[in-house]
Protein backbone atom coordinates (compact mmCIF):
# COMPACT_ATOMS: atom_id res chain seq x y z
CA UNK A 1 126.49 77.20 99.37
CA UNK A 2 123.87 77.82 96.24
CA UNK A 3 121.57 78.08 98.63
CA UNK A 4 122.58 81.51 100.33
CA UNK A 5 121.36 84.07 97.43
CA UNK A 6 117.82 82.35 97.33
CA UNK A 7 118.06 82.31 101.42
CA UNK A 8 118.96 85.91 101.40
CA UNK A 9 116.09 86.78 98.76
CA UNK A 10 113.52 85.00 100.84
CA UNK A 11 114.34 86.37 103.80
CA UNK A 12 114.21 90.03 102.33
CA UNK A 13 111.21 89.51 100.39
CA UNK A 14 109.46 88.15 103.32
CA UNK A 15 110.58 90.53 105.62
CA UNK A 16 109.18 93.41 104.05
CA UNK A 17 106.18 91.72 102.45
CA UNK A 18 105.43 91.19 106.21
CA UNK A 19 105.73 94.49 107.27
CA UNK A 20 103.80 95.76 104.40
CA UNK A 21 100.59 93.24 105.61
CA UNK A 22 101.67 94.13 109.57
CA UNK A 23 100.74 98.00 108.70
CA UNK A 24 97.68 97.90 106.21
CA UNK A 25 96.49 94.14 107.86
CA UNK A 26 96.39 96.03 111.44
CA UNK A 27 94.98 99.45 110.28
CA UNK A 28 92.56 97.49 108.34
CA UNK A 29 91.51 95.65 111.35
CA UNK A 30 91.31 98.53 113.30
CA UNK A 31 88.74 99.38 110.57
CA UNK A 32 86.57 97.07 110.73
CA UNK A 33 86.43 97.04 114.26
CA UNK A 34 85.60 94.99 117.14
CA UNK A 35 81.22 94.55 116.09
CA UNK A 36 80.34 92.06 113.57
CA UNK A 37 77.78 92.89 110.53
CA UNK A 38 77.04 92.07 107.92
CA UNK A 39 79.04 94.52 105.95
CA UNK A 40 81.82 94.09 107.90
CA UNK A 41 81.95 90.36 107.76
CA UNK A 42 81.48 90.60 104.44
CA UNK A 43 84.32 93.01 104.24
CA UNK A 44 86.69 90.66 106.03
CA UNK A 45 85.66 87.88 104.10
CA UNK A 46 86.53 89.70 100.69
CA UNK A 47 90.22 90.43 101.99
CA UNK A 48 90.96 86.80 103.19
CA UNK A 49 90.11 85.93 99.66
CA UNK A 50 94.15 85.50 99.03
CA UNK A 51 93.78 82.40 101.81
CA UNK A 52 91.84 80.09 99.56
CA UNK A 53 92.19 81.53 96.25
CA UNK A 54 94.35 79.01 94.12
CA UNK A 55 98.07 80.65 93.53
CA UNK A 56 97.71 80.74 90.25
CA UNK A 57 94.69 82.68 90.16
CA UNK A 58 96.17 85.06 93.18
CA UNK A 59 99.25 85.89 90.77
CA UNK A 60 97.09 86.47 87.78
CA UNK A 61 95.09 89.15 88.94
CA UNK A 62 98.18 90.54 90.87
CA UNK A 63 99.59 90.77 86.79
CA UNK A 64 96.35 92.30 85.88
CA UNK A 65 97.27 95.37 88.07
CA UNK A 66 100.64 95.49 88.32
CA UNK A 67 101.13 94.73 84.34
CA UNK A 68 102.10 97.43 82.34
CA UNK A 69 98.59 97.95 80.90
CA UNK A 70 97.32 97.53 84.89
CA UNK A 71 95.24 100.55 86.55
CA UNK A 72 98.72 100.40 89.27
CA UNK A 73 100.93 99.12 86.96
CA UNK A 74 100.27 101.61 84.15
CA UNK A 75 99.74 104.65 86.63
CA UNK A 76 103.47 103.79 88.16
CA UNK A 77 105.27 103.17 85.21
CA UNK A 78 103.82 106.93 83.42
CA UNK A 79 104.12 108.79 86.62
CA UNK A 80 107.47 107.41 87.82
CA UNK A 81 108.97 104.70 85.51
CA UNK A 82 108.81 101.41 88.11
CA UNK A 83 108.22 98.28 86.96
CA UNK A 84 107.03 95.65 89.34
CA UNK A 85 106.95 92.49 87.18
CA UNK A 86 110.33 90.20 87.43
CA UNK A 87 111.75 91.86 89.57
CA UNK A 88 112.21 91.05 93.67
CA UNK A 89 109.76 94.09 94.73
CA UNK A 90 107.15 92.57 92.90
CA UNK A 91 107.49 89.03 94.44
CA UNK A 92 107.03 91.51 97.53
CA UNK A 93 103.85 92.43 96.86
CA UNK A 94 102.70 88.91 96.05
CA UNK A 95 103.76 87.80 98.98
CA UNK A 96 102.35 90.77 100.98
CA UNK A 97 98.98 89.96 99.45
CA UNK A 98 99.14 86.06 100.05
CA UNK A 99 100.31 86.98 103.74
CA UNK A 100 97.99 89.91 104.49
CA UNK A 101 94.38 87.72 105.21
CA UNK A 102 96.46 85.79 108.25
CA UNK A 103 97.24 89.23 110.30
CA UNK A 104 94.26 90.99 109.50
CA UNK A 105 92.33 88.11 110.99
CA UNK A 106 94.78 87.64 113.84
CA UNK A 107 94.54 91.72 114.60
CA UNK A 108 90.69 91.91 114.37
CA UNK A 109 90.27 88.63 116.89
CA UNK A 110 92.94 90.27 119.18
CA UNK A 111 91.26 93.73 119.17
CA UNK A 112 88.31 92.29 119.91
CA UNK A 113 89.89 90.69 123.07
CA UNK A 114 90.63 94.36 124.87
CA UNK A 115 88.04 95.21 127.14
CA UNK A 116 86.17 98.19 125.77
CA UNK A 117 86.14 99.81 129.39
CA UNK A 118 89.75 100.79 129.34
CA UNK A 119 89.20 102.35 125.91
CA UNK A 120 86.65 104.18 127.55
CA UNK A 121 88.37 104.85 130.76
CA UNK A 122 91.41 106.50 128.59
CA UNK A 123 88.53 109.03 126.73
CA UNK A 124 87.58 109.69 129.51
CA UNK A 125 91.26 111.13 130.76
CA UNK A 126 91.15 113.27 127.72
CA UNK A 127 93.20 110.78 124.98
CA UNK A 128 92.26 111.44 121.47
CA UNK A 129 91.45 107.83 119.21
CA UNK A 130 94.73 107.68 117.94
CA UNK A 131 96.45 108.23 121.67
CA UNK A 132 94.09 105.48 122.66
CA UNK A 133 94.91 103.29 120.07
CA UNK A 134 98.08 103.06 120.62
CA UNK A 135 99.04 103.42 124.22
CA UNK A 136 95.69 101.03 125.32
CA UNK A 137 94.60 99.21 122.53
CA UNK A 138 97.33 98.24 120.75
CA UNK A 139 99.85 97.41 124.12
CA UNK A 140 96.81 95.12 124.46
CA UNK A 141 96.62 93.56 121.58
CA UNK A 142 99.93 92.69 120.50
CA UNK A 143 100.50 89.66 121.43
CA UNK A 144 97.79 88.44 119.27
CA UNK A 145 99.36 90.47 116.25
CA UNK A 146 102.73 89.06 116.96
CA UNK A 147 101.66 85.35 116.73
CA UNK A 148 99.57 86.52 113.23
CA UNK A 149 102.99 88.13 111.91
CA UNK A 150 104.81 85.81 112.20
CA UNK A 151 102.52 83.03 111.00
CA UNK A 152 102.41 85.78 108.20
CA UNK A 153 106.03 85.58 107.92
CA UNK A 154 106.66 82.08 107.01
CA UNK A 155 104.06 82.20 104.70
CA UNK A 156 105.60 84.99 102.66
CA UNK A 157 108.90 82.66 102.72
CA UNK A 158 106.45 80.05 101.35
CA UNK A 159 105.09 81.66 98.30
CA UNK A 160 105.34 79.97 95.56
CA UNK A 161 102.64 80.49 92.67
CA UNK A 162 102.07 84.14 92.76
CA UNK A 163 105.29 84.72 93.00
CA UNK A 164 106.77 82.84 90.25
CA UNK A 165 104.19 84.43 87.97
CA UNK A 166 104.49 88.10 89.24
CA UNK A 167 108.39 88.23 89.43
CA UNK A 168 109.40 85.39 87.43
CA UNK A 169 112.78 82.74 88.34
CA UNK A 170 115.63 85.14 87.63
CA UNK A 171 118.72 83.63 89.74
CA UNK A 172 119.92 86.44 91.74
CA UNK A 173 117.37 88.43 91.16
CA UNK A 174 113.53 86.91 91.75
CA UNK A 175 114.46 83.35 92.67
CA UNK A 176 113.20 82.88 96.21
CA UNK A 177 113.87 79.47 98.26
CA UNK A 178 110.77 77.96 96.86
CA UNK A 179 111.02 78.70 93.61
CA UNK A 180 115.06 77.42 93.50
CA UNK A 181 113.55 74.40 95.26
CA UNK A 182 111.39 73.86 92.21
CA UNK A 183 113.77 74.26 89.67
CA UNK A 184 116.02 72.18 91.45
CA UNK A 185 113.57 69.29 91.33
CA UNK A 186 113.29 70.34 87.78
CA UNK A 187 116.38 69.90 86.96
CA UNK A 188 116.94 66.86 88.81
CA UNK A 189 119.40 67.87 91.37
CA UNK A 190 118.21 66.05 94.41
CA UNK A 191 121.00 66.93 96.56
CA UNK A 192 120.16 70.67 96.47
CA UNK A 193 116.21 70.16 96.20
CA UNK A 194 117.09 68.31 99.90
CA UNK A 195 119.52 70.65 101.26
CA UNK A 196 117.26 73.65 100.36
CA UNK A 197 114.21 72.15 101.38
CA UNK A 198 115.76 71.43 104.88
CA UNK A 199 116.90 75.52 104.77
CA UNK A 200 113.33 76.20 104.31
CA UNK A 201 111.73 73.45 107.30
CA UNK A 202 114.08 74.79 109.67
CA UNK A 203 112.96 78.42 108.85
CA UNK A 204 109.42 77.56 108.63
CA UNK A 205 109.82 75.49 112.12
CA UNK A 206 111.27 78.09 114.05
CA UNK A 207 108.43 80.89 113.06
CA UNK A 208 105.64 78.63 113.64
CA UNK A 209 107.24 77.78 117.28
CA UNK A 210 107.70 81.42 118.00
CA UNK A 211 104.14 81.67 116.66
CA UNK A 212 103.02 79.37 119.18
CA UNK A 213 104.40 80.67 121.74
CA UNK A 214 103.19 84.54 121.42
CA UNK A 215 100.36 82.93 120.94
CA UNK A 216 99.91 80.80 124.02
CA UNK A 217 101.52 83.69 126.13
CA UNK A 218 98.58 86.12 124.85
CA UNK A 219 96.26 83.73 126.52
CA UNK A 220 97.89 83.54 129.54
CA UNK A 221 98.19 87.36 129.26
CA UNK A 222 94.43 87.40 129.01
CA UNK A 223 93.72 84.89 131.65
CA UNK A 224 95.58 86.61 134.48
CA UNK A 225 93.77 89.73 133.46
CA UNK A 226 90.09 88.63 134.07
């Protein structure tokens, strides 16, 4: 059973690095809004950086800030004494930041979906932005957001590079499933390399299925709307 405490680990980490990219990916969405520009597309294009930017490179500039000499890292380690580096809320934030590009675009391309006249038909009952963002836009839209979370979701569970270099391989502590299926290879332990990498298809599987699904239900949704 080695593989629970990694299990557990990825599961938590990717949890709550998905909720962390849920919140700022849809607010930053919401942001941008529905109108293409060139500043905006630009914009968007700058964020989804973490999709093709090598690992490597993602989790060296994630130890830039969060380092102890950092502008974040610094700033939270004078003002409250936290430490992000090896430790498990730091391979949060990697994965948060490798997962975030995959709901932002999935919440802008769903918002862009809801037909601007019932936004304007709910001003026009006296709702406020915020009342009309989230009892017309968002009811709307969520579908679309729900396939990009949880296509967010199982790529948090697969981070690998910026994670190992932000939080580090402490067993117990940082070592996620990927990064005990590496060291497992490592090592030369085939039979847990095989049993953990068949932990982490059937996870994967399953969120990419339930992806799918959301997914192919939001067009449906749409299609029975027009």
């Amino acid at each position: 059973m080695e593989f629970l405490s990694p299990l557990w680990l990825t599961l938590k980490v990717a949890a709550l690095a998905t909720l962390l990219a849920l919140i700022f990916g849809v607010a930053t969405a919401r942001a941008l809004g529905r109108k293409s520009s060139l500043a905006r597309d630009t914009a968007e294009s700058l964020l989804t950086l973490p999709l093709v930017l090598p690992p490597t490179v993602l989790g060296y500039y994630l130890l830039v800030v969060l380092g102890r000499n950092g502008a974040i890292g610094s700033w939270l380690h004078d003002a409250f004494g936290i430490s992000l580096i090896f430790t498990w809320q730091g391979a949060v934030i990697a994965a948060a930041v490798a997962a975030f590009p995959l709901i932002l675009r999935a919440a802008r391309a769903a918002f862009r979906e809801v037909d601007p006249q019932l936004e304007r038909a709910a001003r026009t009952l006296g709702l406020n932005e915020t009342a009309v963002f989230f009892r017309v836009s968002l009811p709307l839209a969520w579908r679309g957001i729900c396939a990009g979370t949880l296509l967010a979701f199982a790529r948090a569970m697969g981070e690998f590079g910026a994670t190992l270099m932000v939080a580090g391989s402490l067993p117990g502590r940082t070592q996620t499933l990927s990064i005990a299926i590496y060291n497992a290879v490592m090592a030369g332990d085939d039979a847990t390399a095989q049993a953990l990498v068949l932990v982490a298809l059937v996870v994967a599987v399953v969120a990419l299925v339930l992806a799918a699904q959301a997914l192919q239900r939001s067009r449906h949704g749409d299609d029975n709307a027009a």
